[in-house]
Protein backbone atom coordinates (compact mmCIF):
# COMPACT_ATOMS: atom_id res chain seq x y z
CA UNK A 1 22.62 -19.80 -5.43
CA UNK A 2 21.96 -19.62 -9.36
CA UNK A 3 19.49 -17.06 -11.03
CA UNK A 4 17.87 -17.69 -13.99
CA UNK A 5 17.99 -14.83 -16.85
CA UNK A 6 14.42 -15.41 -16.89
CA UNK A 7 13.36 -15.47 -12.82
CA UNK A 8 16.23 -12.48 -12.30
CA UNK A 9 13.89 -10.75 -15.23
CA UNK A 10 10.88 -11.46 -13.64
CA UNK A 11 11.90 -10.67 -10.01
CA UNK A 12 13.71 -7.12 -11.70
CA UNK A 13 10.50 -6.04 -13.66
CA UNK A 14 7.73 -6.87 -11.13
CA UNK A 15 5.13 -9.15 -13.35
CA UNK A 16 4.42 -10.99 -10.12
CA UNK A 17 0.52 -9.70 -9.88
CA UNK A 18 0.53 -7.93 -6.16
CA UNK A 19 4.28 -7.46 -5.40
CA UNK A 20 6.72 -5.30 -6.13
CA UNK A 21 10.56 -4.91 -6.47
CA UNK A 22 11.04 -4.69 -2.96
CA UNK A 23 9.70 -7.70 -2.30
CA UNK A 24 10.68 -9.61 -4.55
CA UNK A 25 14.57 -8.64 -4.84
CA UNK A 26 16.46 -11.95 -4.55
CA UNK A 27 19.82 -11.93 -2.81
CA UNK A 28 22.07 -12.93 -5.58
CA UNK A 29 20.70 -9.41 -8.15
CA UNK A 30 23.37 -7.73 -6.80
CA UNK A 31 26.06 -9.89 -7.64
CA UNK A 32 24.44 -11.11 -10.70
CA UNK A 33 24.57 -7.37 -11.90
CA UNK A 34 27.62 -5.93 -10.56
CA UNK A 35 30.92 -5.54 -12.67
CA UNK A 36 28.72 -5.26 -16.02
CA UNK A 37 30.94 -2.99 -18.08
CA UNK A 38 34.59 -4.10 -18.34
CA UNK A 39 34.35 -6.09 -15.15
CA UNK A 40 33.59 -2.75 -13.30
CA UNK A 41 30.74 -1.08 -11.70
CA UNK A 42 29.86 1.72 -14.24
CA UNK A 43 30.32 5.02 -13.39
CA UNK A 44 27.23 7.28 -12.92
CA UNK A 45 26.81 10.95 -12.72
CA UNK A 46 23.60 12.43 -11.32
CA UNK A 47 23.10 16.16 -11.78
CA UNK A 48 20.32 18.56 -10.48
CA UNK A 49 18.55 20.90 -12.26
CA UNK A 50 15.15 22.96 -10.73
CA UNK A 51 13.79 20.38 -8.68
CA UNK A 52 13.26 20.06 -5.07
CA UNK A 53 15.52 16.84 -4.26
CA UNK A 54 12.47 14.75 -3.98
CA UNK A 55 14.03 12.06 -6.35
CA UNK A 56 17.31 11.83 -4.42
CA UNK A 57 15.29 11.30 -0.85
CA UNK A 58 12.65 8.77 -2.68
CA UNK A 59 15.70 6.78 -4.11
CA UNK A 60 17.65 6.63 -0.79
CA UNK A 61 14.85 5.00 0.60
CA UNK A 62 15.76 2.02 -1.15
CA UNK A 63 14.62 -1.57 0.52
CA UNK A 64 15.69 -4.61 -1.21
CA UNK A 65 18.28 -3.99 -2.36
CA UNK A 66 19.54 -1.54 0.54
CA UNK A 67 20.55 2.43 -1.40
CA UNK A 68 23.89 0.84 0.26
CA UNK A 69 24.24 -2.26 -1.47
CA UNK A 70 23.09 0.17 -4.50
CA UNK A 71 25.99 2.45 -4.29
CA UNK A 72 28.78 0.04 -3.28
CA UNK A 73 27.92 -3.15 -5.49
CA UNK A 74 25.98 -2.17 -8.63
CA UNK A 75 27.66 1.04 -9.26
CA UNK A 76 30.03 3.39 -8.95
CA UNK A 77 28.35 7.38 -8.15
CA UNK A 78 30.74 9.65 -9.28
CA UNK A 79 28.77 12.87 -8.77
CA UNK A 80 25.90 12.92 -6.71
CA UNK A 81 25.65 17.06 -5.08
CA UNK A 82 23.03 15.88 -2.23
CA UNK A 83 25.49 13.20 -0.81
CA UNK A 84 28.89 13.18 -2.29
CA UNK A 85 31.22 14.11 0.43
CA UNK A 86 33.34 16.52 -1.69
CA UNK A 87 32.23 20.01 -3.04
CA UNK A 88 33.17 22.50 -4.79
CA UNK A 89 35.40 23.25 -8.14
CA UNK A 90 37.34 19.68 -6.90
CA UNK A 91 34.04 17.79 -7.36
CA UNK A 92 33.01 19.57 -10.62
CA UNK A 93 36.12 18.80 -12.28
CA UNK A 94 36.04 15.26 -10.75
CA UNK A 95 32.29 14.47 -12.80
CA UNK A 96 33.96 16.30 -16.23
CA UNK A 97 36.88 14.38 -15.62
CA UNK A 98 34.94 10.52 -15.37
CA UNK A 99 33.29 12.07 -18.26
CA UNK A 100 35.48 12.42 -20.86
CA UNK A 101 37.52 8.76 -19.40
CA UNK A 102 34.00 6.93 -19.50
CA UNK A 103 32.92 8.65 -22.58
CA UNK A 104 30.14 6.44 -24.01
CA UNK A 105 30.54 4.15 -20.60
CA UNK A 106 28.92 5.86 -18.29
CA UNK A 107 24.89 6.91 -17.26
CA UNK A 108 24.00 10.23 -17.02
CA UNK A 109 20.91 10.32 -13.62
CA UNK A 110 19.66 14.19 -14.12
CA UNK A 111 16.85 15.24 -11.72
CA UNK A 112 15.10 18.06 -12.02
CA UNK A 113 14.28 20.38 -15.30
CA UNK A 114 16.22 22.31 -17.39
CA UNK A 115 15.59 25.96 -17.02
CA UNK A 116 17.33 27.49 -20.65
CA UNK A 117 15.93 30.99 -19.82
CA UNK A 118 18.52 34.06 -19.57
CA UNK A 119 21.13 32.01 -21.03
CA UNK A 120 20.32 29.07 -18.19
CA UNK A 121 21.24 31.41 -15.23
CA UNK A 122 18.10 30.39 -13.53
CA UNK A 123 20.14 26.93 -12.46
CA UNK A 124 24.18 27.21 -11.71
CA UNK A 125 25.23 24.04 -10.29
CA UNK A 126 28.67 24.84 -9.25
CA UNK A 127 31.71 26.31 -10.36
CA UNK A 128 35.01 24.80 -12.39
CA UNK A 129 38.04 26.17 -13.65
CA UNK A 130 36.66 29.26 -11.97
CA UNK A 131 33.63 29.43 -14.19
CA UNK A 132 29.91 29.39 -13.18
CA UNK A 133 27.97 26.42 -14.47
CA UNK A 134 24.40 25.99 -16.00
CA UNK A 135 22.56 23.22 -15.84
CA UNK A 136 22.52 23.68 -19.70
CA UNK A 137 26.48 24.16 -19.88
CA UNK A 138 26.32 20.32 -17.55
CA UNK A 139 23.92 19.41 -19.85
CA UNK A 140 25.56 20.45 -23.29
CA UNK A 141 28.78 19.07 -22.06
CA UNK A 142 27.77 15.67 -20.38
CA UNK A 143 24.68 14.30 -22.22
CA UNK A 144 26.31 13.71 -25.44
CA UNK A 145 29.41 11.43 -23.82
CA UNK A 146 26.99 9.53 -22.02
CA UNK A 147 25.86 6.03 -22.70
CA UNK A 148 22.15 6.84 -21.39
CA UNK A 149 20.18 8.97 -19.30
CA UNK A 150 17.78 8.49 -17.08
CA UNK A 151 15.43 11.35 -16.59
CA UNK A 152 14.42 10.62 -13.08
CA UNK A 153 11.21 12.33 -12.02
CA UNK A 154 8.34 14.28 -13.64
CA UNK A 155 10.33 17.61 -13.72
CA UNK A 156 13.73 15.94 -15.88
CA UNK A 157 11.13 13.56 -17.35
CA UNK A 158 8.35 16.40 -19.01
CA UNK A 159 9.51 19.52 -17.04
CA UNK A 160 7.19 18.67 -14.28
CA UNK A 161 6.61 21.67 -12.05
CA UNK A 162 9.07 23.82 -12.67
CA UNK A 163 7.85 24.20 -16.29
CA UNK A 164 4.13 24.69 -14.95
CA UNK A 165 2.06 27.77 -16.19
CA UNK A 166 3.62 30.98 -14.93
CA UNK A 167 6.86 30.02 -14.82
CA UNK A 168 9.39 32.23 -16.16
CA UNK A 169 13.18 29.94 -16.36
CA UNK A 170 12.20 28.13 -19.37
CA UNK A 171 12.19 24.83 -17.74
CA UNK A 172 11.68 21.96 -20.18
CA UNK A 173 12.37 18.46 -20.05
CA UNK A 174 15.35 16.13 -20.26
CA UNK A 175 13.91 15.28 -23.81
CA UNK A 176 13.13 18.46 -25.26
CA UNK A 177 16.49 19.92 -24.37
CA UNK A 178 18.15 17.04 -26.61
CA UNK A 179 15.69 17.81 -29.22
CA UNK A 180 16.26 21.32 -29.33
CA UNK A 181 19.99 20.82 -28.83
CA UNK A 182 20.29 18.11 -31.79
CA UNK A 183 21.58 15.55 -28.77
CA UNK A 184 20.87 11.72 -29.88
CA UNK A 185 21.75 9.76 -26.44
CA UNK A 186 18.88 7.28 -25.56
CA UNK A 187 16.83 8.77 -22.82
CA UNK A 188 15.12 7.09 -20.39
CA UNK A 189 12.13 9.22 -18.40
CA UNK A 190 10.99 7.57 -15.12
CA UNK A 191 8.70 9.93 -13.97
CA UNK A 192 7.03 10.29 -10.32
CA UNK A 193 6.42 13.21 -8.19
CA UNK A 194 8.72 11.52 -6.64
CA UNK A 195 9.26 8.57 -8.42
CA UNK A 196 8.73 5.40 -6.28
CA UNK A 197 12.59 3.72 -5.39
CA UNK A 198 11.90 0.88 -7.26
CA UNK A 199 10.90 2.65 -10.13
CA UNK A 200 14.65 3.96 -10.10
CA UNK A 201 16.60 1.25 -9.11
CA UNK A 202 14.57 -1.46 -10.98
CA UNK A 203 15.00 0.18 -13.99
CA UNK A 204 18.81 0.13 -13.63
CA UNK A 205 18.79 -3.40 -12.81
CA UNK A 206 16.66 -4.15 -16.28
CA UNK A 207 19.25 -1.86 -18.50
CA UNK A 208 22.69 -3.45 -16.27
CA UNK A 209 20.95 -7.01 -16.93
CA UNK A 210 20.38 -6.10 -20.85
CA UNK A 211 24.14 -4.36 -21.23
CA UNK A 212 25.30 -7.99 -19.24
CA UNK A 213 23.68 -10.18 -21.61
CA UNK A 214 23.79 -8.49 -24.96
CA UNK A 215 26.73 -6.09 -24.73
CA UNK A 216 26.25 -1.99 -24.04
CA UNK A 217 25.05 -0.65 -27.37
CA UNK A 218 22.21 -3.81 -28.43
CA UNK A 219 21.87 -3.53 -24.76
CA UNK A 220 20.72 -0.49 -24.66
CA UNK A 221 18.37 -1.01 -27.58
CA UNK A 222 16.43 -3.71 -25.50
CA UNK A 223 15.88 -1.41 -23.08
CA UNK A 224 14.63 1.33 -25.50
CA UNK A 225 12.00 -1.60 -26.61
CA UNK A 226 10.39 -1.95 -23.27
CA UNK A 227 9.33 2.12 -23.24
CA UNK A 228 6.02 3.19 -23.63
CA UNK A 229 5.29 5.82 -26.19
CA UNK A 230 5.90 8.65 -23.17
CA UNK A 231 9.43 7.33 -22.83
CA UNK A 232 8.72 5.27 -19.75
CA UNK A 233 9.59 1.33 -19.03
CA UNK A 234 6.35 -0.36 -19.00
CA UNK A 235 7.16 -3.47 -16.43
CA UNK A 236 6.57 -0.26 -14.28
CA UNK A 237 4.30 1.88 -16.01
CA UNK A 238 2.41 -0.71 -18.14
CA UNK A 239 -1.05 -0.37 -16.21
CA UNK A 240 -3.35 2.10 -15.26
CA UNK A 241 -4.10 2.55 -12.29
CA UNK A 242 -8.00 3.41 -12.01
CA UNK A 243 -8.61 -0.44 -14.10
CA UNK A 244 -6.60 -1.96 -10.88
CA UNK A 245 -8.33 -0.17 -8.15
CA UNK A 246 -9.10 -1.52 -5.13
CA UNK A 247 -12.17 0.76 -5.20
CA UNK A 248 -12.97 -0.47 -9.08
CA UNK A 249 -16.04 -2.26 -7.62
CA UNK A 250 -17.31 0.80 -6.17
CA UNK A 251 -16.89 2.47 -9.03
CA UNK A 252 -18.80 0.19 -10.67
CA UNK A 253 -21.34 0.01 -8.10
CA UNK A 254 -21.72 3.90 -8.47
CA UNK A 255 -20.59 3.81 -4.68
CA UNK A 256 -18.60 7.16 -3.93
CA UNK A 257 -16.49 8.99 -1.03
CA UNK A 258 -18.06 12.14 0.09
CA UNK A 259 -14.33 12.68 2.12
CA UNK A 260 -11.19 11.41 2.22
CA UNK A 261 -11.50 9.85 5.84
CA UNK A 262 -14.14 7.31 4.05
CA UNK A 263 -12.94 4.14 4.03
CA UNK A 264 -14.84 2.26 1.44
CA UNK A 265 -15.89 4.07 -2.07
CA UNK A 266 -14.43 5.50 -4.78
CA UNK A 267 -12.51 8.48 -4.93
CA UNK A 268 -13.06 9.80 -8.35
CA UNK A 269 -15.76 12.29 -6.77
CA UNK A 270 -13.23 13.72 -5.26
CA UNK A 271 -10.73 14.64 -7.75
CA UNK A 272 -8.92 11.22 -8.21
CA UNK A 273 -6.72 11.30 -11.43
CA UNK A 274 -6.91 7.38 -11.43
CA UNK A 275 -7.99 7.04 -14.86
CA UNK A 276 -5.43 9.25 -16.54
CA UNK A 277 -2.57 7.71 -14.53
CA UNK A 278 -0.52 4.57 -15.84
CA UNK A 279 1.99 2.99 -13.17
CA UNK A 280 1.82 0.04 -10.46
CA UNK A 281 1.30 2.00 -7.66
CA UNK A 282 -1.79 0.09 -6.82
CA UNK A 283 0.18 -3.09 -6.41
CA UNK A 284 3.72 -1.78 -5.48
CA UNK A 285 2.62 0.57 -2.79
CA UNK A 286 4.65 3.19 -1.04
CA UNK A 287 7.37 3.51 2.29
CA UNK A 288 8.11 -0.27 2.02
CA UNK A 289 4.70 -2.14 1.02
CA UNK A 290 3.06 0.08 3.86
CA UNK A 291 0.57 2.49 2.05
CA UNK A 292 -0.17 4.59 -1.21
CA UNK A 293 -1.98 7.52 -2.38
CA UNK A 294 -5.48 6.23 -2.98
CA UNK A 295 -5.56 4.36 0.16
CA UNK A 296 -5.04 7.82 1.88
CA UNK A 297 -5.97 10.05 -0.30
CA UNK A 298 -6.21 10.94 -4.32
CA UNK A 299 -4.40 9.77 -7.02
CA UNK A 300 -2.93 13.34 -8.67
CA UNK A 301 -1.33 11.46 -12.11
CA UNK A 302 1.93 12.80 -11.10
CA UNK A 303 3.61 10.32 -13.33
CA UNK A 304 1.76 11.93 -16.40
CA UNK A 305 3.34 14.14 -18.98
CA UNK A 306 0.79 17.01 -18.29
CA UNK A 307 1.26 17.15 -14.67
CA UNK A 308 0.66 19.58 -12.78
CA UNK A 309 -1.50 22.28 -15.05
CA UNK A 310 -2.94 18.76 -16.65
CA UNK A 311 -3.94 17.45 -13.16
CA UNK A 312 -5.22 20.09 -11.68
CA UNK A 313 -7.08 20.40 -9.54
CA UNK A 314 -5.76 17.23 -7.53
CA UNK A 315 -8.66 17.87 -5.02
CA UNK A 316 -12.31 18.34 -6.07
CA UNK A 317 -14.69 19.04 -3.07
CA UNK A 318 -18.07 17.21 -3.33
């Protein structure tokens, strides 16, 4: 069945008022999207700094299309230290190796922040030719050969809360790093606490779709045009949140929760970050189309560059 480069854009990207990615994937975006560079999948490394995993567990809960079809038709992950089956100095030396082969060819995935404190001993991520690793030696030695990154989460995509008040590593964000390092590869920050799966995988299917139609480098640039001022692709984080509540018309009505087991009114009164908060959420919702924060709870802004110290506190008692 033929796909459009306009529908496959519009099913990738989520414009469709009330539905998101995975429900709107259409069968044939995998194969419209796999073999994009050189008539391969291209290679991607995803390295983990000080985070908790969070991104990794969000992104393997993957709908439409299934993490499977993800990892076996789109692309090709080299590295992945959560669910590669290899460890060790083999599998360090594997990801340098697909490095320098792929150099400008491949995506860089890094999770978490990167702590540059004590000479970035706060994060080793392994060992190769019997030498400890920092995130910042990965980082220094990756980043540059890469053909983008994609700062996946709150903590790689504004240092999150690893970088939080008190904290003594240094942790700072994928894009500080390459500003203090003098590092020029196109960053991409898809923030979340964790970010939502289609957040991550949509976003790949946008930048594969761009590199298929225009080539890697102009690509690229296309991709770079859809970011918001914070870095982030706005078919995803285009709208705020609090202007397409469900709640909006008690808000306007002046019509607030007293507790979070209130069904009806809005939750501002107690601590909702709503207003400060730009992503589809509302529309997208959470663990397959079931549920979301301010249907259970509070929105916290975790996609927000000043999240957590910013945010806080997520919960304001009545």
């Amino acid at each position: 069945m033929s796909l459009s480069r306009r529908d496959f854009v519009k099913l990738c990207t989520g414009t469709v008022a009330g539905m998101g990615i995975s429900q709107m994937f259409h069968p044939s975006v995998c194969e419209a999207i796999s073999g994009t560079l050189n008539g391969s999948r291209p290679p991607v490394l995803w390295v983990q700094g000080s985070g908790c995993t969070g991104c990794s567990v969000s992104l393997l809960n993957a709908v439409n299309p299934h993490i499977k079809q993800v990892l076996l038709d789109v692309i090709s992950l080299e590295f992945h230290p959560t669910v590669m089956a290899w460890e060790g100095e083999p599998a360090m030396e594997h990801m340098f190796k697909i490095a320098d082969e792929y150099k400008g060819g491949f995506f860089l995935a890094v999770e978490g922040s990167i702590p540059v404190a004590e000479d970035g001993k706060y994060c080793v991520i392994g060992e190769a030719n019997h030498k400890e690793i920092t995130m910042v030696d990965a980082m220094k030695e990756l980043a540059p050969k890469a053909a983008a990154v994609l700062a996946l989460g709150t903590c790689a995509a504004y240092g999150g809360i690893p970088a939080a008040e008190g904290s003594e590593t240094g942790a700072m964000s994928v894009k500080a790093f390459f500003e203090q390092e003098g590092i020029s590869t196109p960053v991409v920050n898809i923030p979340g606490c964790p970010p939502h799966p289609d957040w991550i995988v949509g976003t790949v299917v946008v930048a594969l779709e761009a590199i298929k139609t225009h080539g890697l480098a102009a690509g690229l640039g296309e991709v770079v045009k859809l970011l918001d001022d914070q870095g982030r692709p706005t078919p995803f984080f285009g709208e705020n949140i609090h202007d397409n509540c469900p709640y909006l018309p008690d808000f306007e009505a002046d019509k607030m929760c007293e507790t979070l087991s209130q069904k009806d009114g809005c939750r501002m009164s107690l601590g909702c970050k709503g207003p400060n908060a730009m992503a589809d959420c509302f529309k997208r919702k959470w663990n397959n189309g079931i549920n979301w924060c301010v249907q259970n709870a509070v929105c916290i802004g975790c996609v927000e560059p000043d999240f957590p110290d910013g945010q806080s506190p997520f919960y304001e008692p009545m």
